[in-house]
Structure formats: structure tokens, C-alpha cells
N, C-alpha and C. Protein backbone atom coordinates (compact mmCIF):
# COMPACT_ATOMS: atom_id res chain seq x y z
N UNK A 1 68.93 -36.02 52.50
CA UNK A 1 68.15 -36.21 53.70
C UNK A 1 66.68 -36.08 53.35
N UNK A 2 65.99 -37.21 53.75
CA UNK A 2 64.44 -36.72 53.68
C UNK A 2 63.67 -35.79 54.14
N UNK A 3 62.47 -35.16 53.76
CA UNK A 3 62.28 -34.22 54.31
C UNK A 3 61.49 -34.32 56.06
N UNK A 4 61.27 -35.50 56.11
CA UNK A 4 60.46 -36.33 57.40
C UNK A 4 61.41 -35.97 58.70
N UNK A 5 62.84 -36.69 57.58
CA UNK A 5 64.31 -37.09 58.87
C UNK A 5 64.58 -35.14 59.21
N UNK A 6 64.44 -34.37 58.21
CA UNK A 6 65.02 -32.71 58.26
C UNK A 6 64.84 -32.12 59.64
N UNK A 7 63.07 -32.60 59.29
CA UNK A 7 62.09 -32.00 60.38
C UNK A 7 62.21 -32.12 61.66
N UNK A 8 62.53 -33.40 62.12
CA UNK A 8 63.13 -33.90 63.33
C UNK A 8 63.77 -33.05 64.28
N UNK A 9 65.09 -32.99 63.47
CA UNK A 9 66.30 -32.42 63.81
C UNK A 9 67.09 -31.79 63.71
N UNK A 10 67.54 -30.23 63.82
CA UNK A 10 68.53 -29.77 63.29
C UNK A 10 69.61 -29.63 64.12
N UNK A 11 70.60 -30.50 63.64
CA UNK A 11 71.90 -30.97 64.53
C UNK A 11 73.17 -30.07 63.98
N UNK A 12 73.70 -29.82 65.18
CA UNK A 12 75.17 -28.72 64.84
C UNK A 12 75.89 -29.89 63.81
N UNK A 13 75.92 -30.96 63.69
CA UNK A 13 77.04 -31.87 62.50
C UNK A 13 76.30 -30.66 61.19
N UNK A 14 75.09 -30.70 60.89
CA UNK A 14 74.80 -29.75 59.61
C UNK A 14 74.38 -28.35 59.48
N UNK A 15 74.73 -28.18 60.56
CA UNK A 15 75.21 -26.44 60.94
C UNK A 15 76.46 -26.04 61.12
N UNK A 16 76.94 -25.94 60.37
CA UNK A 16 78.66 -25.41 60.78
C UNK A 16 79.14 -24.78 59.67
N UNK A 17 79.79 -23.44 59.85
CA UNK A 17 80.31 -22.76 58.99
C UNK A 17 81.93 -22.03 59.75
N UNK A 18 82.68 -21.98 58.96
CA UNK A 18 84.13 -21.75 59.55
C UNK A 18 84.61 -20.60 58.45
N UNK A 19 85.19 -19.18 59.83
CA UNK A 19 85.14 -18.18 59.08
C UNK A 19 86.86 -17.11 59.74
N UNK A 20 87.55 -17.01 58.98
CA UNK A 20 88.44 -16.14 59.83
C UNK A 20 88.87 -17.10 61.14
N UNK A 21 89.22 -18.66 61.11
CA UNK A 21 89.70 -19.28 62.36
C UNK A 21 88.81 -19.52 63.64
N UNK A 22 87.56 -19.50 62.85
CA UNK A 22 86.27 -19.38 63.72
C UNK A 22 85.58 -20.35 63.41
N UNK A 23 85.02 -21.70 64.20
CA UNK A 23 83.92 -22.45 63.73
C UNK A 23 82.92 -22.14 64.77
N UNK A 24 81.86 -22.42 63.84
CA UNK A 24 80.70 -21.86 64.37
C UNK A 24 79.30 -22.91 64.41
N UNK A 25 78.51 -23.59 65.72
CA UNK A 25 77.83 -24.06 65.03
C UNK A 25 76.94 -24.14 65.83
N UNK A 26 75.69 -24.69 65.30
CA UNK A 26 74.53 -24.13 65.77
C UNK A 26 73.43 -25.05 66.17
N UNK A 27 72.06 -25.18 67.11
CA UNK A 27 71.48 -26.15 66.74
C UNK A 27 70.05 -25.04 67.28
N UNK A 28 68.88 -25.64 67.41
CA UNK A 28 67.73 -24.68 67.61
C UNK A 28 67.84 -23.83 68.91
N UNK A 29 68.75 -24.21 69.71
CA UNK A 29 68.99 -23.52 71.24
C UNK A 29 70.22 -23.06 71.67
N UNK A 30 71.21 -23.20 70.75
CA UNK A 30 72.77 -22.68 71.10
C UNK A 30 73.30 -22.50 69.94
N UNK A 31 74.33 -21.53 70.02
CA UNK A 31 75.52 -21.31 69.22
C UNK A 31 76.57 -21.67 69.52
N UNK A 32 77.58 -22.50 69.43
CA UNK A 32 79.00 -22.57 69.58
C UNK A 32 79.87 -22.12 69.05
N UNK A 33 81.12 -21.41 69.32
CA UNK A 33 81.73 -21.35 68.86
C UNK A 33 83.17 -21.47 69.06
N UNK A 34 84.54 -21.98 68.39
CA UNK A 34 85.65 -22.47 68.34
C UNK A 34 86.84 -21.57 67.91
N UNK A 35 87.41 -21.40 68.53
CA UNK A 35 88.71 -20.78 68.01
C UNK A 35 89.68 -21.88 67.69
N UNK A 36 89.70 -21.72 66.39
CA UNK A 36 90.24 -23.52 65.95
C UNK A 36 92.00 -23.27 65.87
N UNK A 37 92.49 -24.16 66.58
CA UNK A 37 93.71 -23.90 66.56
C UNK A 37 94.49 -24.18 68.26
N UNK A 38 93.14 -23.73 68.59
CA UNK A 38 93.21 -23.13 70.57
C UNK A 38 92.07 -24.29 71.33
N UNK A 39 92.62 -24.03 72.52
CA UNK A 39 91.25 -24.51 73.34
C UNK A 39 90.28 -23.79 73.43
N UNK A 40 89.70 -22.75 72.93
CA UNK A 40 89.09 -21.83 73.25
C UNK A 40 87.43 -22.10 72.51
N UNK A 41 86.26 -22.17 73.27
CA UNK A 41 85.07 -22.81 72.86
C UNK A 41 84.54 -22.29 73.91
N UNK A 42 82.97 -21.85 73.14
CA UNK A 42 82.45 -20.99 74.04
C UNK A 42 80.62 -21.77 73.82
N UNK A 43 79.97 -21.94 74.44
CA UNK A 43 78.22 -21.90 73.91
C UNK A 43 77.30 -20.71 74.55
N UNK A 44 76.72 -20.09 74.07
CA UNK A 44 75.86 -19.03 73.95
C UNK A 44 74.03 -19.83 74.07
N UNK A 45 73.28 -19.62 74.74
CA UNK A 45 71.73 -19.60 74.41
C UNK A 45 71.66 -18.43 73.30
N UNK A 46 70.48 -18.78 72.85
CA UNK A 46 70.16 -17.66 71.98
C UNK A 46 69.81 -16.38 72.07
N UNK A 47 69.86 -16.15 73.87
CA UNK A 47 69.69 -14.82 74.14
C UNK A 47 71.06 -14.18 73.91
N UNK A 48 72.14 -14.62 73.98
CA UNK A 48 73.61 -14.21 74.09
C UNK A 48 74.18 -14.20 75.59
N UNK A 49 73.44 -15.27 76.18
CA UNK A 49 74.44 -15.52 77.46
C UNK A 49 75.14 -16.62 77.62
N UNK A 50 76.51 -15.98 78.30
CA UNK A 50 77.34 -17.63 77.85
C UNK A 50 76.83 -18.67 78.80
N UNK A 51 76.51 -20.15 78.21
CA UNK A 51 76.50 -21.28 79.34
C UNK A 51 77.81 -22.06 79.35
N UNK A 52 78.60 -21.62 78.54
CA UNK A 52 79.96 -22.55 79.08
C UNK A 52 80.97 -21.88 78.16
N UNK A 53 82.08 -21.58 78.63
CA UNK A 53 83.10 -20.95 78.27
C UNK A 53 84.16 -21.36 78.61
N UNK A 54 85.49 -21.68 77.43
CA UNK A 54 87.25 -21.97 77.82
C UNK A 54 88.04 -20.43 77.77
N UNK A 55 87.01 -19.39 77.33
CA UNK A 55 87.74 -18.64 76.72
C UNK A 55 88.31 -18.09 78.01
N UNK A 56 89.88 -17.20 78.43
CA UNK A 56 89.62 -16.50 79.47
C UNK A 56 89.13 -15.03 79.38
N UNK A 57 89.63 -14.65 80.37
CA UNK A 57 88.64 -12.91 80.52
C UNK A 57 88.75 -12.01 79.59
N UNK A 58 90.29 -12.36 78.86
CA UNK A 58 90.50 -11.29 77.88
C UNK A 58 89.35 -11.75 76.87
N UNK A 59 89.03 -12.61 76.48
CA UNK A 59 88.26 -13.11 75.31
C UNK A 59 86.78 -12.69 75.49
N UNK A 60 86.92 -12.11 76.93
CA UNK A 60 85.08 -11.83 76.97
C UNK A 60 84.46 -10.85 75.82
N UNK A 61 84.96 -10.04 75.70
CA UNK A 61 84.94 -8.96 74.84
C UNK A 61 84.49 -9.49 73.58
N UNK A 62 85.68 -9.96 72.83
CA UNK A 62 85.40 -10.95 71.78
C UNK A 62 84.19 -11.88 71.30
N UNK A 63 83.94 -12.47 72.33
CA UNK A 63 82.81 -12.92 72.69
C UNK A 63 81.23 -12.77 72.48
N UNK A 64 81.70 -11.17 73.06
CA UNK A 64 80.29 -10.31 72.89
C UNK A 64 80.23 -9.44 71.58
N UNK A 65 81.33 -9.45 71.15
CA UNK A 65 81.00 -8.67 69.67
C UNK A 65 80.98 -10.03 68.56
N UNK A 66 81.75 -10.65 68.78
CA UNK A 66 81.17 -12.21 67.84
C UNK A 66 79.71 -12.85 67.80
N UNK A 67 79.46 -12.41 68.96
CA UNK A 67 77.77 -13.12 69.28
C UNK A 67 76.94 -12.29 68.29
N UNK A 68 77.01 -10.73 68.46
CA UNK A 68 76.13 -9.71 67.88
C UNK A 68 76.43 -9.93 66.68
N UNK A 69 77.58 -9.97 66.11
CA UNK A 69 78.10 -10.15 64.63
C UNK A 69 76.99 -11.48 64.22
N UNK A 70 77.49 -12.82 64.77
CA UNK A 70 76.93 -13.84 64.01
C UNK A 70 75.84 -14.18 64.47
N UNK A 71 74.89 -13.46 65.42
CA UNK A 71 73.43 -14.26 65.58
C UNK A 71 72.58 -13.72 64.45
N UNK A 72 72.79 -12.71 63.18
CA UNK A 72 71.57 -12.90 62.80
C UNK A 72 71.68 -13.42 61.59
N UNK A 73 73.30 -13.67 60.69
CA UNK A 73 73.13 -15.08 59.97
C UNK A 73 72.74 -15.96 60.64
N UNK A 74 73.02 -16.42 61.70
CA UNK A 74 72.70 -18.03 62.28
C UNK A 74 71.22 -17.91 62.50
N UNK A 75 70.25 -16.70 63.13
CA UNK A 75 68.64 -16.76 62.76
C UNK A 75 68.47 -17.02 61.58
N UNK A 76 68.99 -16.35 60.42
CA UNK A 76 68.50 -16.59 58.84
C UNK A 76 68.91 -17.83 58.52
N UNK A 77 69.78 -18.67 58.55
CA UNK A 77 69.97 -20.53 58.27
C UNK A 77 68.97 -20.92 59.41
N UNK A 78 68.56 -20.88 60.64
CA UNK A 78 67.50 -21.10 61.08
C UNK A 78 66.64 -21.16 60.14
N UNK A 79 65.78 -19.48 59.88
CA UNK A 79 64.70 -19.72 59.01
C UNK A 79 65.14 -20.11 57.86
N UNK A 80 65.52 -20.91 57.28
CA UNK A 80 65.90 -21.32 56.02
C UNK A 80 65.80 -22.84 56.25
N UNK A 81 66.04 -23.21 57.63
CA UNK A 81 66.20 -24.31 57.88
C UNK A 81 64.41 -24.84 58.40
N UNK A 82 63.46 -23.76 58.81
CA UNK A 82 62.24 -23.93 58.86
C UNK A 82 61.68 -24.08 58.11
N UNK A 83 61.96 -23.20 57.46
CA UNK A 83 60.90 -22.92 55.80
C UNK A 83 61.03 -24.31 54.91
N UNK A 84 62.59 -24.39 54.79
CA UNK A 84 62.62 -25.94 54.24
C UNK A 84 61.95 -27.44 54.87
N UNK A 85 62.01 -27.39 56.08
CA UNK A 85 61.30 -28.14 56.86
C UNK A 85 60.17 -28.29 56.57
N UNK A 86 59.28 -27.14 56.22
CA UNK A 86 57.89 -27.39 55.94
C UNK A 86 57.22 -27.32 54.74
N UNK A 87 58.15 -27.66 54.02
CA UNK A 87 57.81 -27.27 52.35
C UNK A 87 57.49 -28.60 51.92
């Protein structure tokens, strides 16, 4: 990818990492994430509030300790994904 096209856009197709039955993916304003296997798909803003959820109630929980777990790899491929942007 050029570094022109990088800058543009950072699209969940090249954010995605799959961990423990978990895909995860990301773009500058949301996190998604998948319980692969299930219907279960959730999106998060980056504050950690859900804007759309399959999961049901039991999964809230889950939810909220998955968010805390993976938002601050997904900030660090962010900045990784800046820094490269402007190099």
C-alpha cells in the first residue's frame, strides 16, 4: 500500500486480529468485536459504550471486561498506524 493511499484510511479489512474465538476489528472510531462461531457482534465507540450489540444480557459483562482488556492494544496499532502514516 502506498503511503498517500495509508493515510487516507484506516479500514477494519486491515485491522483485524483473532484471538481465543474472538475477532476483533477496528477502524479510527470503533471497535468490533465477534464471537466467531455465534451471532454474537458487538461495536463499541472508543469511549467503551456499546452502539450496537447481538450479544444478550448475559454477555454484558463480557463485554465490559473485553473492552478494558483490548482497547489499549487496539490504541497502540492505532499509534503505529499514525506514526506510519506520517513517516
Amino acid at each position: 500500500m502506498v503511503k498517500d493511499e495509508r493515510r487516507r484510511t484506516m479500514t477494519s479489512e486491515n485491522n483485524v486480529f483473532v484471538q481465543d474465538g474472538i475477532k476483533t476489528e477496528w477502524d479510527s472510531n470503533t471497535i468490533t468485536v465477534t464471537e466467531m462461531g455465534f451471532d454474537h457482534t458487538a461495536t463499541f465507540d472508543n469511549d467503551g459504550n456499546v452502539l450496537s450489540s447481538t450479544f444478550t444480557d448475559a454477555g454484558k459483562p463480557f463485554l465490559k471486561k473485553y473492552f478494558q482488556k483490548i482497547v489499549p492494544m487496539v490504541n497502540g496499532l492505532r499509534a503505529i498506524d499514525r506514526e506510519y502514516a506520517n513517516a
